[in-house]
N, C-alpha and C. Protein backbone atom coordinates (compact mmCIF):
# COMPACT_ATOMS: atom_id res chain seq x y z
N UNK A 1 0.81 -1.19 0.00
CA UNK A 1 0.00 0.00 0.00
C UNK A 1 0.87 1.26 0.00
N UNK A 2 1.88 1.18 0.95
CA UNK A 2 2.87 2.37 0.77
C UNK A 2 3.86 2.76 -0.63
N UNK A 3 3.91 1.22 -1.05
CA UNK A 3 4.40 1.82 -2.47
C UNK A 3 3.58 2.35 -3.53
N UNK A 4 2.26 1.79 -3.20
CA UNK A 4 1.86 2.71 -4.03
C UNK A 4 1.06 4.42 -4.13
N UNK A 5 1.07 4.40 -3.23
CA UNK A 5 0.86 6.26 -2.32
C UNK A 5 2.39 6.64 -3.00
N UNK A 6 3.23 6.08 -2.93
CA UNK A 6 4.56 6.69 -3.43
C UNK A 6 4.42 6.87 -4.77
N UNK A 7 4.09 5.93 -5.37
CA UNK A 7 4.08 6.16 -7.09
C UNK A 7 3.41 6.94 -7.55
N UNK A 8 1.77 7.08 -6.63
CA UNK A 8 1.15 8.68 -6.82
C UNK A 8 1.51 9.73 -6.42
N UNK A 9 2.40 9.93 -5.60
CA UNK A 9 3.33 11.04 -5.62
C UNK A 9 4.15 11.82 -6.42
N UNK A 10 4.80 10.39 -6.53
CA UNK A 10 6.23 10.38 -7.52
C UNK A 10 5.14 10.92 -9.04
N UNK A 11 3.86 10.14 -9.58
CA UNK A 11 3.77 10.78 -10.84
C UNK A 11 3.03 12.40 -10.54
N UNK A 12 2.32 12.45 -9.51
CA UNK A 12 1.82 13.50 -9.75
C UNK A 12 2.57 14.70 -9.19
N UNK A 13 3.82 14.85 -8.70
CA UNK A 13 4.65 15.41 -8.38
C UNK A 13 5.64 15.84 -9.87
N UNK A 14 5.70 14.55 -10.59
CA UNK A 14 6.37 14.59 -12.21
C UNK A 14 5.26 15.69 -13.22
N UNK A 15 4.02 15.55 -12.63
CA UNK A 15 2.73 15.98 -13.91
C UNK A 15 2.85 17.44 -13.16
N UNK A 16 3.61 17.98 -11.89
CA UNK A 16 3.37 19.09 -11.71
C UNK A 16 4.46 20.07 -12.27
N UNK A 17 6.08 19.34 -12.00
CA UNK A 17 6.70 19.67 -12.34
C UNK A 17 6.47 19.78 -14.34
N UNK A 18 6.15 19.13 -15.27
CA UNK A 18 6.18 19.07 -16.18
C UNK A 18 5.07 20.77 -16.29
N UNK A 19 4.01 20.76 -16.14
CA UNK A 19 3.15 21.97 -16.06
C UNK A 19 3.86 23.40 -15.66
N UNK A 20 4.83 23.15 -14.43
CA UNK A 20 5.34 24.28 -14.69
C UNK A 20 6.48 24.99 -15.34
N UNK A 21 7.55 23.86 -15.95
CA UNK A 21 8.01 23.76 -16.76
C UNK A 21 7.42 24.37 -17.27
N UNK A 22 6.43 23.78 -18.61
CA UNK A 22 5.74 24.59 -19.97
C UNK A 22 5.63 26.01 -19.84
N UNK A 23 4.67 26.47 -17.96
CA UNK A 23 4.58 27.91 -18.38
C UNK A 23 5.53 28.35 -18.04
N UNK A 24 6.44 27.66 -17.29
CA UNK A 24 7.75 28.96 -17.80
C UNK A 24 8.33 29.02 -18.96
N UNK A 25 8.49 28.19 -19.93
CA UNK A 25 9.04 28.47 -21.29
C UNK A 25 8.10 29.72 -22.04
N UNK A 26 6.44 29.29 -21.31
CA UNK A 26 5.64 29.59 -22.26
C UNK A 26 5.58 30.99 -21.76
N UNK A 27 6.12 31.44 -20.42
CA UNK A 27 6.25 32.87 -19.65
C UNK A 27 7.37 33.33 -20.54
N UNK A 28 8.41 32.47 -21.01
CA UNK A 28 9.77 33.36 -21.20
C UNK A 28 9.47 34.00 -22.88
N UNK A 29 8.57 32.72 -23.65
CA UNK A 29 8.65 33.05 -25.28
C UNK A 29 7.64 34.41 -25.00
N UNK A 30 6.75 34.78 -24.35
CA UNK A 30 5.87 36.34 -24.15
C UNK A 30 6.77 37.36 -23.82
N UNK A 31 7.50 37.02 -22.66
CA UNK A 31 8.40 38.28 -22.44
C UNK A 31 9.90 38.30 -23.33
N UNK A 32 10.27 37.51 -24.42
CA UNK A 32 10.95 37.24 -25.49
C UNK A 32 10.33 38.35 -26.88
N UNK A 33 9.02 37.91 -26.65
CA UNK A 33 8.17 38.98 -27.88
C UNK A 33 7.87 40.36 -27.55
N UNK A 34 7.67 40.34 -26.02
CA UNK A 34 7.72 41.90 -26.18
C UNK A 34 9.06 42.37 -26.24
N UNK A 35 10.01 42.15 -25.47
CA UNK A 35 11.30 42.68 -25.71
C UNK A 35 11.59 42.79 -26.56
N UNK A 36 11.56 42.07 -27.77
CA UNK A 36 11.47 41.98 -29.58
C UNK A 36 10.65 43.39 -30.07
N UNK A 37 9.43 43.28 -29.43
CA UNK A 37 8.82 44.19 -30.28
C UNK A 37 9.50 45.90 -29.68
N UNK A 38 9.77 45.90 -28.40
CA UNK A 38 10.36 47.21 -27.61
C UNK A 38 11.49 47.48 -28.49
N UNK A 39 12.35 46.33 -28.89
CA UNK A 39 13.46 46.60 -29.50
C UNK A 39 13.57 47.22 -30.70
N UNK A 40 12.24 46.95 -31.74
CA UNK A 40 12.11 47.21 -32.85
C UNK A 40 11.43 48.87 -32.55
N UNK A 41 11.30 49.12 -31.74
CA UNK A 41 10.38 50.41 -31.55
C UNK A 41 8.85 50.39 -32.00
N UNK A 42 7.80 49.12 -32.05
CA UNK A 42 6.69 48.39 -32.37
C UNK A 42 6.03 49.22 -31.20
N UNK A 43 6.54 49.44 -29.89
CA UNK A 43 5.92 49.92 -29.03
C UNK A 43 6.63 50.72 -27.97
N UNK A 44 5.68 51.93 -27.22
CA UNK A 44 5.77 52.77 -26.27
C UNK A 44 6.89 52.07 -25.46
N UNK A 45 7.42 52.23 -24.53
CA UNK A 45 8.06 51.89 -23.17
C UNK A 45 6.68 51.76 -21.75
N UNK A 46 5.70 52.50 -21.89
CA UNK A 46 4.64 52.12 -21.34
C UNK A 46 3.96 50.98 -21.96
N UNK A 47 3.71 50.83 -23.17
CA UNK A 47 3.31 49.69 -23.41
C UNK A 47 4.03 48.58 -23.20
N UNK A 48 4.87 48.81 -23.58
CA UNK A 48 6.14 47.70 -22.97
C UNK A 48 6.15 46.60 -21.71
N UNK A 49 6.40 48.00 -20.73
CA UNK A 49 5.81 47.59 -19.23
C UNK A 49 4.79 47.26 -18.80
N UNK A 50 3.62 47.72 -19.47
CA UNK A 50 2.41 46.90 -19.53
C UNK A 50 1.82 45.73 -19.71
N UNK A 51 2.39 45.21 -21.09
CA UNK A 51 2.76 43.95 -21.49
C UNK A 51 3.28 42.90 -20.81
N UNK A 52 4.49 43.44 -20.25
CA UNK A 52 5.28 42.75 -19.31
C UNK A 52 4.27 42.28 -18.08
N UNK A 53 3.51 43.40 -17.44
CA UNK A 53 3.03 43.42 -16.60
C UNK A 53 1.82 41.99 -16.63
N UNK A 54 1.13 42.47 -18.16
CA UNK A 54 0.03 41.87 -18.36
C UNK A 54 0.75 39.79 -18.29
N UNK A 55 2.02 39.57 -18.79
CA UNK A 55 2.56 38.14 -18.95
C UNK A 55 3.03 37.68 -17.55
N UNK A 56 2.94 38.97 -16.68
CA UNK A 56 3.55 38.37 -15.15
C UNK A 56 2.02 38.20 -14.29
N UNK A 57 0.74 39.07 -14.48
CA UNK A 57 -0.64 38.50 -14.55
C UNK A 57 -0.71 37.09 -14.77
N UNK A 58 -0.58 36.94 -16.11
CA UNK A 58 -0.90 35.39 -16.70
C UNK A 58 -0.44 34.32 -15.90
N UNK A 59 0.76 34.83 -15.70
CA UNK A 59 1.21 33.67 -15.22
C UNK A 59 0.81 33.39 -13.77
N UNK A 60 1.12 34.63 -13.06
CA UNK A 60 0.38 34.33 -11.13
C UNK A 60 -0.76 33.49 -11.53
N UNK A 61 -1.65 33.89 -12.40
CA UNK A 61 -3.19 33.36 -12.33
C UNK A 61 -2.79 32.07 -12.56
N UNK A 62 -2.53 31.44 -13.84
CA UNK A 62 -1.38 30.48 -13.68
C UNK A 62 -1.15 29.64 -12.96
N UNK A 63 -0.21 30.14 -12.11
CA UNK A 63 0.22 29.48 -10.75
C UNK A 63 -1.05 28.95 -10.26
N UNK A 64 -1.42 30.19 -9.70
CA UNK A 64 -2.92 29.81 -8.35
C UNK A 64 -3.72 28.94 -8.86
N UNK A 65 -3.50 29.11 -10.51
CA UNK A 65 -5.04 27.62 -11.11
C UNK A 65 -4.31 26.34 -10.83
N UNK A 66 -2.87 25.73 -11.27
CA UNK A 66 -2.29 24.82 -11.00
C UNK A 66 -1.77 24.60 -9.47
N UNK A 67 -1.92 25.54 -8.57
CA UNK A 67 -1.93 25.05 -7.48
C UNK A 67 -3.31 24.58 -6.75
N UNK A 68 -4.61 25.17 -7.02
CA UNK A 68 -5.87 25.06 -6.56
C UNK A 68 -6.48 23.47 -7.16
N UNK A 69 -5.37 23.00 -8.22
CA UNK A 69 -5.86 21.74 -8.85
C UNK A 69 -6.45 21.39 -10.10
């Protein structure tokens, strides 16, 4: 019985880590595009930071949904 409480650990501990993995790649390729677009002069420096702002949003919410389950 104890090994297997472990193996549901062990995977759902693996299925959490894998999830947050993704959104951080998927956090870094957003703040990758705006910096791209700031660079090109596509946008304000307020918009910029906004943007930024709006991909560091996404992601808290993010978090709190994959932690709530």
């Amino acid at each position: 019985m104890t090994e297997e409480i472990r193996a549901e650990a062990a995977a759902s501990l693996d299925e959490l880590m894998e999830r947050h993995i993704a959104a951080q790649l998927a956090t870094a390729d957003a703040v990758r595009a705006w910096h791209e677009r700031r660079a090109a002069s596509e946008v304000t420096s307020v918009v910029y930071v906004n943007g930024l702002l709006g991909v560091a949003q996404d992601e808290e919410a993010g978090s709190i949904a994959r932690r709530s389950g």
